[in-house]
Protein backbone atom coordinates (compact mmCIF):
# COMPACT_ATOMS: atom_id res chain seq x y z
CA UNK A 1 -0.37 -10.29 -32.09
CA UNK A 2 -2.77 -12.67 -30.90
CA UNK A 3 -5.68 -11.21 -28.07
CA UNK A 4 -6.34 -12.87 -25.45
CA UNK A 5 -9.61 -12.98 -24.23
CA UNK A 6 -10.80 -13.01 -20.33
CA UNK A 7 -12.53 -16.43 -20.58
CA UNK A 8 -9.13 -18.04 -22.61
CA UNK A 9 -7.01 -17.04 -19.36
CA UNK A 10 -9.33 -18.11 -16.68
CA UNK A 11 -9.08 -21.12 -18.67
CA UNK A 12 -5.33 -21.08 -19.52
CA UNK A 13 -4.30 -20.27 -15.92
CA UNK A 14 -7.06 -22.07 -13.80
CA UNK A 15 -4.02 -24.46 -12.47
CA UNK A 16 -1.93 -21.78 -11.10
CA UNK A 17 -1.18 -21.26 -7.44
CA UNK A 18 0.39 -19.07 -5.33
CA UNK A 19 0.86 -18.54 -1.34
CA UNK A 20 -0.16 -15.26 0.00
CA UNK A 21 2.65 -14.36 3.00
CA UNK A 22 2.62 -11.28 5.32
CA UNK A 23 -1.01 -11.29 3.97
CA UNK A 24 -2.69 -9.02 6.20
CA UNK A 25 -5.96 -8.42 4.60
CA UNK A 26 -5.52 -10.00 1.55
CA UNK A 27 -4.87 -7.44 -1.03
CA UNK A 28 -2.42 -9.59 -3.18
CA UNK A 29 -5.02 -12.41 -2.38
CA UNK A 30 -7.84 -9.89 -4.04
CA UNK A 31 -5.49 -9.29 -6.98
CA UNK A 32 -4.44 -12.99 -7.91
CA UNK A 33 -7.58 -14.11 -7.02
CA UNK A 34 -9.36 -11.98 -9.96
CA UNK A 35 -6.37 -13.49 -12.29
CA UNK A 36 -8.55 -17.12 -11.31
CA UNK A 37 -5.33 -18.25 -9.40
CA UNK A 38 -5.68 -20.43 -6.45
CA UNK A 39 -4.15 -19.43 -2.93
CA UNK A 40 -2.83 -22.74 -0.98
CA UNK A 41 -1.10 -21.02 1.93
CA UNK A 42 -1.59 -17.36 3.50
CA UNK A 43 0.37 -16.28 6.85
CA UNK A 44 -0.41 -13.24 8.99
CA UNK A 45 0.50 -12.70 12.84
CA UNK A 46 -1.68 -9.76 13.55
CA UNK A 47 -4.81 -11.10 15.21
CA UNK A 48 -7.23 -8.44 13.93
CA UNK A 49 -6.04 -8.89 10.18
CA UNK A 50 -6.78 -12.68 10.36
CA UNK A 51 -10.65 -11.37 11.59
CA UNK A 52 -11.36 -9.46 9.11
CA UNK A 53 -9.08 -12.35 6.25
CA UNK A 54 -11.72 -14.72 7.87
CA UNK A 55 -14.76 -12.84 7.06
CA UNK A 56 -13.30 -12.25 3.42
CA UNK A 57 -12.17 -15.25 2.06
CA UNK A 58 -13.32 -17.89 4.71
CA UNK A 59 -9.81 -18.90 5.48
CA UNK A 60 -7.42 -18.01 8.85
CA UNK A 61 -3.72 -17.29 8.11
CA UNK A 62 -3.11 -17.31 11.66
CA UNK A 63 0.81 -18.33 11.76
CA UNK A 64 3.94 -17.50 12.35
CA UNK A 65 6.49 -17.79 9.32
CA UNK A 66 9.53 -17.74 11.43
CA UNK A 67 8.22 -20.83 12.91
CA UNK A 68 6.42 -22.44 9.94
CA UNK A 69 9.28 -24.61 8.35
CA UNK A 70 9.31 -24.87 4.44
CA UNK A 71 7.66 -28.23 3.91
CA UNK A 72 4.77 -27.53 5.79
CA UNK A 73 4.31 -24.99 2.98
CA UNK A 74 2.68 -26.41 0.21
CA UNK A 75 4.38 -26.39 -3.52
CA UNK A 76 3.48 -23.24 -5.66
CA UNK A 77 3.82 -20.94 -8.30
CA UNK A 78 4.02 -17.65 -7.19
CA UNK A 79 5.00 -16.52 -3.91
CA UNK A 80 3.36 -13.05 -3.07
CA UNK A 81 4.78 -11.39 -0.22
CA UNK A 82 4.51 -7.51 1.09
CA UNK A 83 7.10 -8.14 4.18
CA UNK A 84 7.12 -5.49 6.79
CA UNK A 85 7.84 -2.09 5.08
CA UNK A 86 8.11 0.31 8.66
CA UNK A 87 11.88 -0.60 9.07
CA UNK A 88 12.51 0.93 5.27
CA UNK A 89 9.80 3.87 5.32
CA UNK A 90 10.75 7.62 5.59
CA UNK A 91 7.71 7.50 8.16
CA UNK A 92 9.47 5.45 10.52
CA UNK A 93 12.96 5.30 11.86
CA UNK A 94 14.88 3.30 9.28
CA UNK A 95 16.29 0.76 11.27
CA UNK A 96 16.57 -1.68 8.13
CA UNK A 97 17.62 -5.16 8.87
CA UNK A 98 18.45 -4.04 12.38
CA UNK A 99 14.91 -4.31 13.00
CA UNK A 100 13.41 -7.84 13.31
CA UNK A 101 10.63 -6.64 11.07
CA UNK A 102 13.48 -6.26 8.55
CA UNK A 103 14.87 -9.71 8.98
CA UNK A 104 11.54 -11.02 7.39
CA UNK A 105 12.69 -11.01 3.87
CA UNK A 106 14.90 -13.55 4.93
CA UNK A 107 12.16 -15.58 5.83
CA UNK A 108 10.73 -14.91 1.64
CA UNK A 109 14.45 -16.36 0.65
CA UNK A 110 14.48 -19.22 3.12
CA UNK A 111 11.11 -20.19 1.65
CA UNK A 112 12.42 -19.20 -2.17
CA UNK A 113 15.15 -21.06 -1.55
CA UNK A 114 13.17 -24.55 -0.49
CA UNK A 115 10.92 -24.90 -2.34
CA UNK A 116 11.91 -22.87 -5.69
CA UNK A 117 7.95 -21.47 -7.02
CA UNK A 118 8.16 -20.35 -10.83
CA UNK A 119 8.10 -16.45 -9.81
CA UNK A 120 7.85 -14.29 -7.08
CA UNK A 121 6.15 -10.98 -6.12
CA UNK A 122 7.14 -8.56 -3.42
CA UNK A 123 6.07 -5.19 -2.48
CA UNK A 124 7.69 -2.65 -0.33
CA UNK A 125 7.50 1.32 0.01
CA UNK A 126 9.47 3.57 -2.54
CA UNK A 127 12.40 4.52 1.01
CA UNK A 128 13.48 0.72 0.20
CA UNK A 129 15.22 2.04 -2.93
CA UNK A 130 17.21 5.25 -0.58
CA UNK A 131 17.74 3.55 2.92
CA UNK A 132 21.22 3.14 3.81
CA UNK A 133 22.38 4.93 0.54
CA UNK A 134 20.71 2.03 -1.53
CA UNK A 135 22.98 -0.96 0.14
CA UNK A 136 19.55 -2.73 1.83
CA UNK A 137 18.02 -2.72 -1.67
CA UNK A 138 21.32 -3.83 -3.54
CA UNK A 139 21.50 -6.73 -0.89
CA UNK A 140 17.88 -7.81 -1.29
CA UNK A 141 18.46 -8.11 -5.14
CA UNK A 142 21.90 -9.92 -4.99
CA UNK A 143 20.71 -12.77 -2.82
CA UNK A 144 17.45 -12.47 -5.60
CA UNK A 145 19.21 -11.92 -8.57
CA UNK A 146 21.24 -13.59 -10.95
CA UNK A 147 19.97 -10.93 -13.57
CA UNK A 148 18.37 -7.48 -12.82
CA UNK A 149 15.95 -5.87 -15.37
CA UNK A 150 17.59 -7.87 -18.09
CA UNK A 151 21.33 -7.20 -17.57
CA UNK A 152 23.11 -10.50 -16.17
CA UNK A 153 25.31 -9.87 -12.63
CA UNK A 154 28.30 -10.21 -13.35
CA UNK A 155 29.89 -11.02 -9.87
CA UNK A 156 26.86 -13.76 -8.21
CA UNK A 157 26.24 -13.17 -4.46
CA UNK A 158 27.57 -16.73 -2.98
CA UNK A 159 23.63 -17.25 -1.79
CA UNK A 160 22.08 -15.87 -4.38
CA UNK A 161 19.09 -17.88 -5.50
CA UNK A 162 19.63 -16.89 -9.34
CA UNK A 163 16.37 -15.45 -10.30
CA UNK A 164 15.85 -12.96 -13.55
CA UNK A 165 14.74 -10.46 -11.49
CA UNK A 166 13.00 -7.01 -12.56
CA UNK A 167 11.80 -4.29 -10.01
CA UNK A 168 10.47 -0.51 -10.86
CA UNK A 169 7.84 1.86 -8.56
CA UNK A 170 4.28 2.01 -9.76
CA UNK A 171 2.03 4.52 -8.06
CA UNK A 172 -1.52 3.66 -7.43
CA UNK A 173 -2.75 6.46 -8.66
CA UNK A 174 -2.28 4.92 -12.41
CA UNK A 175 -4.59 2.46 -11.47
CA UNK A 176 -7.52 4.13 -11.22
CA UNK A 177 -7.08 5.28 -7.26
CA UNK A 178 -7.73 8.32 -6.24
CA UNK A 179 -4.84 7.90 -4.29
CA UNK A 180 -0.81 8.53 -4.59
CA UNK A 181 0.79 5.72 -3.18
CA UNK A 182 4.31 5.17 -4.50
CA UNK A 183 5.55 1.41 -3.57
CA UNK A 184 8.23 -0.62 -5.58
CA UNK A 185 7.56 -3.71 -6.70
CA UNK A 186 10.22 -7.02 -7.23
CA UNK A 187 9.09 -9.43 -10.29
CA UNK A 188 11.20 -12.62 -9.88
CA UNK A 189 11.51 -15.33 -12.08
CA UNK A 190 12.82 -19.18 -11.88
CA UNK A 191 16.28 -18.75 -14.35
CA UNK A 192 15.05 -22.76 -15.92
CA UNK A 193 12.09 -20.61 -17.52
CA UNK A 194 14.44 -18.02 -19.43
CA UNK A 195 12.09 -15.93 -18.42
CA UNK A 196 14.36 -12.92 -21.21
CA UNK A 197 11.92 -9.99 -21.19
CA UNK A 198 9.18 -8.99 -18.45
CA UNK A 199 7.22 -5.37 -19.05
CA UNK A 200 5.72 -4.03 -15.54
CA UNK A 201 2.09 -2.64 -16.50
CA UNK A 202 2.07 1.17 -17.40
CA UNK A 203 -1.43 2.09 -16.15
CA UNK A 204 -3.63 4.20 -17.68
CA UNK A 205 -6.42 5.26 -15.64
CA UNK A 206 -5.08 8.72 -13.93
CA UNK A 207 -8.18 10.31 -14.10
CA UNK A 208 -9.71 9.24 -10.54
CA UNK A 209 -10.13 11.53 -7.49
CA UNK A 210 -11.43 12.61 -4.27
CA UNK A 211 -14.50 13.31 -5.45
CA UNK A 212 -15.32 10.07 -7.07
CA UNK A 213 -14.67 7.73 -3.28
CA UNK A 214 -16.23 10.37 -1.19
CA UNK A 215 -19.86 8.78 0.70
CA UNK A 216 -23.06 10.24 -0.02
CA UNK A 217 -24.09 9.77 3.94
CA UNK A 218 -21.45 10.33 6.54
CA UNK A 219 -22.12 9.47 10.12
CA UNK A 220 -21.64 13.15 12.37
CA UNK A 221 -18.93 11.02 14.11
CA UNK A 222 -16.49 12.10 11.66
CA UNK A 223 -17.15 15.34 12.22
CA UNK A 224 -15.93 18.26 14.02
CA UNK A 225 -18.20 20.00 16.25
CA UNK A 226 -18.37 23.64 16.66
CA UNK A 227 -17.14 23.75 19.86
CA UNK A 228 -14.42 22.10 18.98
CA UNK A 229 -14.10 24.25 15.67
CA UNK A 230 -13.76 27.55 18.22
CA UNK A 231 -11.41 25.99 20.33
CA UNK A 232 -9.16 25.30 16.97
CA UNK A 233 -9.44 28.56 16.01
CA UNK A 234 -8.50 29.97 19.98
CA UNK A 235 -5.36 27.90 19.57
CA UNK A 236 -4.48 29.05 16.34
CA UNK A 237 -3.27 31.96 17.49
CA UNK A 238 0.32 32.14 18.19
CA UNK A 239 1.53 29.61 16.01
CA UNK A 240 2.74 29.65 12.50
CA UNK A 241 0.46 27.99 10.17
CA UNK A 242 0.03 27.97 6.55
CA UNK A 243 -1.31 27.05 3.58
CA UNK A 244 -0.14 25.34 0.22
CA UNK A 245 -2.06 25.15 -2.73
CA UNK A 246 -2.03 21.75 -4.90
CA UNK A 247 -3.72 22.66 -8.61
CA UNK A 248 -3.00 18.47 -9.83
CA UNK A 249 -2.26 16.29 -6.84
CA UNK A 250 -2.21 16.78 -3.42
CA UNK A 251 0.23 16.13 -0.59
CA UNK A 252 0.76 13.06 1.13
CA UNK A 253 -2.15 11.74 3.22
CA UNK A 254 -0.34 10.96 6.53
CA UNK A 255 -0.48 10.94 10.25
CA UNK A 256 2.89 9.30 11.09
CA UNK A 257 6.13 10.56 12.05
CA UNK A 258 7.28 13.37 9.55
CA UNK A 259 10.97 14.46 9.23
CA UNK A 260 12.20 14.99 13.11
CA UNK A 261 9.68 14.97 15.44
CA UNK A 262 6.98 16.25 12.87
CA UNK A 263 3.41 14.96 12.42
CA UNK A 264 1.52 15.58 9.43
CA UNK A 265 -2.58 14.30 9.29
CA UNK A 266 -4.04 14.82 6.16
CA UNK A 267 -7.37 12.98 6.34
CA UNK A 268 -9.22 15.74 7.18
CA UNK A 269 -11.59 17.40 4.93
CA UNK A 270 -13.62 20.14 4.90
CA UNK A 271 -16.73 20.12 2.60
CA UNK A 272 -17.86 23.40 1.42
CA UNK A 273 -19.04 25.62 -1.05
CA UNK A 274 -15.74 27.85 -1.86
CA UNK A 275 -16.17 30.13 -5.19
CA UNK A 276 -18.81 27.67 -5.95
CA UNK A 277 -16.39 24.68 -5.69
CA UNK A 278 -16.43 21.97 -3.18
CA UNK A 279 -12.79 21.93 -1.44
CA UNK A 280 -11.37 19.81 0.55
CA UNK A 281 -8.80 20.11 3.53
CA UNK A 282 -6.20 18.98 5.38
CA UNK A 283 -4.81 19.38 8.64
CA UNK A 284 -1.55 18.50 10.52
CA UNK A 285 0.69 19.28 13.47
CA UNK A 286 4.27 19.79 13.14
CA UNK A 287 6.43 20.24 16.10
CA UNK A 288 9.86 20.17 13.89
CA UNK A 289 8.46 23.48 12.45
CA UNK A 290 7.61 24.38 15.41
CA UNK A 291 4.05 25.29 15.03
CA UNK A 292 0.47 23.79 13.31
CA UNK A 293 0.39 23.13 9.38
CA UNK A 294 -2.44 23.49 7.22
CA UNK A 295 -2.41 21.40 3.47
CA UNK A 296 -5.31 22.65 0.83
CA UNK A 297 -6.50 19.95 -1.14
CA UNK A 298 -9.47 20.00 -4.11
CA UNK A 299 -11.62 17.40 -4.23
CA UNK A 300 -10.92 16.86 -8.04
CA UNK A 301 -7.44 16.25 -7.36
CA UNK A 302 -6.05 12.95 -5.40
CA UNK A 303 -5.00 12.45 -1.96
CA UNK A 304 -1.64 10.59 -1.11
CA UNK A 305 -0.70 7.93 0.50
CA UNK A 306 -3.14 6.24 3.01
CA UNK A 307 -0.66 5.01 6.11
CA UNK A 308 -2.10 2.82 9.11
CA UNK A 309 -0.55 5.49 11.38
CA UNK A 310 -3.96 7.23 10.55
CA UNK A 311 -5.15 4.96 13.63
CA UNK A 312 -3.44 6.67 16.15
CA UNK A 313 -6.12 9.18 15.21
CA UNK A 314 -9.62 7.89 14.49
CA UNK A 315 -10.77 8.87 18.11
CA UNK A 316 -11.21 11.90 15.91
CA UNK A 317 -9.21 14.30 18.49
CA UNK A 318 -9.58 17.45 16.39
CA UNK A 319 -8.43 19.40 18.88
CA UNK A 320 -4.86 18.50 18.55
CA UNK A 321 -4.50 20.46 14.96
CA UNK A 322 -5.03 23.97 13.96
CA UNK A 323 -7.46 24.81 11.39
CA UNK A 324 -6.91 28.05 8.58
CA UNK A 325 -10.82 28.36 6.76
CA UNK A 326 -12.18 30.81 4.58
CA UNK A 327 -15.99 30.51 5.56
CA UNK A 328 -17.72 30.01 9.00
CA UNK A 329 -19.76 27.38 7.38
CA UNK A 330 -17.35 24.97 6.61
CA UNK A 331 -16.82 21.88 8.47
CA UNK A 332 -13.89 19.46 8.90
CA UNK A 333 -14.23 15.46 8.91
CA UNK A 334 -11.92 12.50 8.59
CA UNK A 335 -12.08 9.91 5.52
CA UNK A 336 -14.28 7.40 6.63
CA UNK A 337 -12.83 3.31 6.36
CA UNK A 338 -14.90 2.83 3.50
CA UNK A 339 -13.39 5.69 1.88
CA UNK A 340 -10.36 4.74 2.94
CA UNK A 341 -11.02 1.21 1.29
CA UNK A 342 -12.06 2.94 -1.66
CA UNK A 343 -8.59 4.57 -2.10
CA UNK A 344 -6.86 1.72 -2.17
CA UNK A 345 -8.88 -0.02 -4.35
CA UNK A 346 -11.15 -2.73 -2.54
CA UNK A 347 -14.16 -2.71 -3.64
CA UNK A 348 -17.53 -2.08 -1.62
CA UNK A 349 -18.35 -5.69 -0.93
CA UNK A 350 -15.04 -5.88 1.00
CA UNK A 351 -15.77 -6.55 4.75
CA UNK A 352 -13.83 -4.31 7.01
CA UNK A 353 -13.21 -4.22 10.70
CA UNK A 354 -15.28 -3.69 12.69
CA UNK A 355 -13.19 -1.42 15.08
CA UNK A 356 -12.58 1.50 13.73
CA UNK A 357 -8.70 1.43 14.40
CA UNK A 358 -8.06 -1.94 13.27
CA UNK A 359 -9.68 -0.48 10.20
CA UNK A 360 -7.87 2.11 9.37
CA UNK A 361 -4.40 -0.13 10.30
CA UNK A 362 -4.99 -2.54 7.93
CA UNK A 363 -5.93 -0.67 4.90
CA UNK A 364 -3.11 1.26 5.30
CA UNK A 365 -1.38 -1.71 5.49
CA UNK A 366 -2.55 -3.00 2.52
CA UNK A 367 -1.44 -3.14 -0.94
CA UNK A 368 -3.64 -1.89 -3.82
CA UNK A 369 -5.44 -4.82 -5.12
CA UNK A 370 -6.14 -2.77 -8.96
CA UNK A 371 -1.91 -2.74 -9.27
CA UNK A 372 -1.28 -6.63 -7.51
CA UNK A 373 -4.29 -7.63 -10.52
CA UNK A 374 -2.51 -5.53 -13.39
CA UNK A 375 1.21 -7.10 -12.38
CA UNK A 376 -0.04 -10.67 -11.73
CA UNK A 377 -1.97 -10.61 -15.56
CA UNK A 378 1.76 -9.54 -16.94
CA UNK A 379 3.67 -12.44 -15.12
CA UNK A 380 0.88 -14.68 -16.52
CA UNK A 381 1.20 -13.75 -20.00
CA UNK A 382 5.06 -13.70 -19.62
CA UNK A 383 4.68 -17.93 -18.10
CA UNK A 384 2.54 -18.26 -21.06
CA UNK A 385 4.36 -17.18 -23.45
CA UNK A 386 7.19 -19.25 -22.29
CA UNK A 387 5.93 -22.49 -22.01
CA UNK A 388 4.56 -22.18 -25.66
C-alpha cells in the first residue's frame, strides 16, 4: 500500500471545497481547514458565535439558512453541518422534530437535495440514535440513504436523496482529548461515485487527561472563597450527599438538566495535595434525588462531556452546591474557557469570547476539531481513491 505523504495531499486536495452550516465557532471549519480544503459558505444565527468566527477566520456567517435559498449557496464538495442537537439530547427535553431546532436537518436535505456536493458530514449527540425508540434517526437516514454502512435499502424512502451513507459514534476522548464526549457522526456519499467501502477513523491517542489542559496561572475568579467554602459546608448538613469514585474515566462534565428535574455541574475542581496526589472534584445539585451530589474525579483521568449549559453557571455561584472534602486546605474552582477550549481540542491560538458566558456556550457547542480533521482525511482518501 502506497503512503501518502502530508505535502502529496495538500497538493492532491488543494481544489476541494466545502460549506461550513450551523457553524458556530468553526470547529468543522478548524478540521477541514487543516485537511487544506477551502470553505466557500458558513451560516450561523447566533450573534456572539459570528464575533468570535470573525476574529478567527476573518469571515461573518451571519445568516439565516431557512431564508438563504439554495443558489445563493455556492457549488461544493462537502457539506459539513452539526444542526441543532438540544431537541435530540438526554440533557434537554426531546422534543425531536417537534422542535423548530429539529426541523433544521431539513434545511441540510433541502440544500443536499439542490445542489447535490460529492459527500456530506453531520454531527449530532449519541440521544439521536435512542430518541423516539430510534424512529428520528431511522427517518434522517431514509431520506439520506439509499445504502447504510454498506448494505443497500431495500424499500427507498420516496424522497430519499440516495446517498451511500455510513454513520457510527466516536468519542473524543480517542482523539487525544482529555475529554469524553460521545457524538455520532453521518458520512454521506454521492451514489455516481460508488463510493463501496468507507472506514470511520479508530483513534488512538487515549492517553490524554485532566492534568495535561489544566493552566499553570488561574485568575482567583474561579475560585471559591472561604466564606463561601463555610457557608457550603453549613448547608451541607441535612441533605444527602455522596461520593463516587472513578479509577479510569470520570463522569459526565455537565450543568444541564439531568434526569427529572436534576442538575448535575461537574466543572468544579478542587486542587490539592490528597495522599500525595493532586485530585480533582466535582460538584452538582440534584433536586430529583432530592438532595446535593458530590462526583470525585483524578486529575489523571478525563472529564466528560463539556455542554454550553455550563453558562448558566460561570457567575461562579458556588453557593448553590454542596461540597464533601477531605482537607481544610483544599479549594474548589471552575475550568477556565481556555481549559475548556483545550478539552475540545482548539488549540491555544484560538480566539475566544470575550464574555465569559458566550465562552463557555460556544465551546460547548462546538464539535472537536482533532475528530472533524481525522474523519475529513478518511473521506479524502476514500474520493481519492475513487477517482483513480
Amino acid at each position: 500500500m502506497k503512503i501518502i505523504r502530508r505535502r502529496d495531499i495538500r497538493k492532491v486536495y488543494r481544489r476541494f471545497t466545502f460549506i461550513d452550516l450551523f457553524a458556530g465557532i468553526g470547529g468543522f471549519r478548524i478540521g477541514c481547514e487543516r485537511n487544506f480544503m477551502k470553505c466557500v459558505f458558513s451560516s450561523e444565527i447566533d450573534k456572539y458565535a459570528c464575533e468570535t468566527y470573525l476574529r478567527n477566520f476573518g469571515e461573518d456567517p451571519m445568516n439565516d439558512i431557512i431564508k438563504t435559498p439554495s443558489h445563493l449557496i455556492p457549488s461544493h464538495d462537502l457539506l459539513c453541518g452539526g444542526f441543532p442537537c438540544q431537541t435530540f439530547s438526554i440533557a434537554g427535553k426531546r422534543k425531536g422534530f417537534d422542535d423548530i431546532r429539529g426541523t433544521l436537518f431539513f434545511e441540510i436535505a433541502r440544500i443536499l437535495r439542490d445542489k447535490r456536493p460529492k459527500v456530506f458530514l453531520l454531527e449530532n449527540v449519541e440521544g439521536l440514535i435512542s430518541h423516539d425508540g430510534g424512529r428520528t434517526l431511522s427517518i434522517i437516514l431514509g431520506i439520506l440513504s439509499r445504502s447504510i454502512n454498506g448494505n443497500n435499502l431495500l424499500f427507498l424512502d420516496k424522497d430519499s436523496l440516495k446517498y451511500d451513507v455510513y454513520w457510527t459514534v466516536l468519542n473524543s476522548a480517542d482523539f487525544g482529548l482529555a475529554q469524553n464526549r460521545r457524538r455520532i457522526f453521518i458520512v454521506g456519499f454521492r451514489n455516481d461515485l460508488k463510493i463501496i467501502e468507507f472506514s470511520f477513523p479508530r483513534g488512538d491517542n487515549n492517553k490524554v487527561i485532566i492534568g495535561n489542559i489544566l493552566e499553570e496561572k488561574v485568575d482567583e475568579k474561579y475560585f471559591i472563597t472561604k466564606s463561601e467554602m463555610q457557608r457550603l459546608v453549613k448547608r451541607r448538613s441535612g441533605f444527602c450527599g455522596y461520593l463516587n469514585n472513578y479509577n479510569d474515566k470520570c463522569s459526565t462534565l455537565v450543568s444541564g438538566s439531568y434526569g427529572k428535574g436534576g442538575y448535575m455541574a461537574n466543572h468544579i475542581l478542587i486542587r490539592g495535595k490528597i495522599k500525595k496526589k493532586d485530585r480533582a472534584y466535582t460538584l452538582g445539585y440534584s433536586s430529583h434525588k432530592g438532595g446535593y451530589m458530590a462526583n470525585y474525579l483524578s486529575i489523571d483521568s478525563k472529564c466528560n462531556t463539556v455542554l454550553p449549559e455550563f453558562a448558566k453557571r460561570s457567575k461562579l455561584t458556588f453557593n448553590q452546591f454542596s461540597h464533601q472534602f477531605k482537607d481544610k486546605n483544599q479549594r474548589i474552582r471552575i475550568f477556565t474557557q481556555r481549559e475548556c477550549a483545550r478539552l475540545q481540542g482548539f488549540p491555544d491560538s484560538f480566539k475566544i469570547h470575550k464574555k465569559d458566558n458566550q465562552a463557555y456556550k460556544q465551546i460547548g457547542n462546538a464539535v472537536s476539531p482533532p475528530v472533524i480533521y481525522e474523519i475529513v482525511k478518511n473521506i479524502l482518501k476514500v474520493l481519492k481513491e475513487s477517482k483513480n
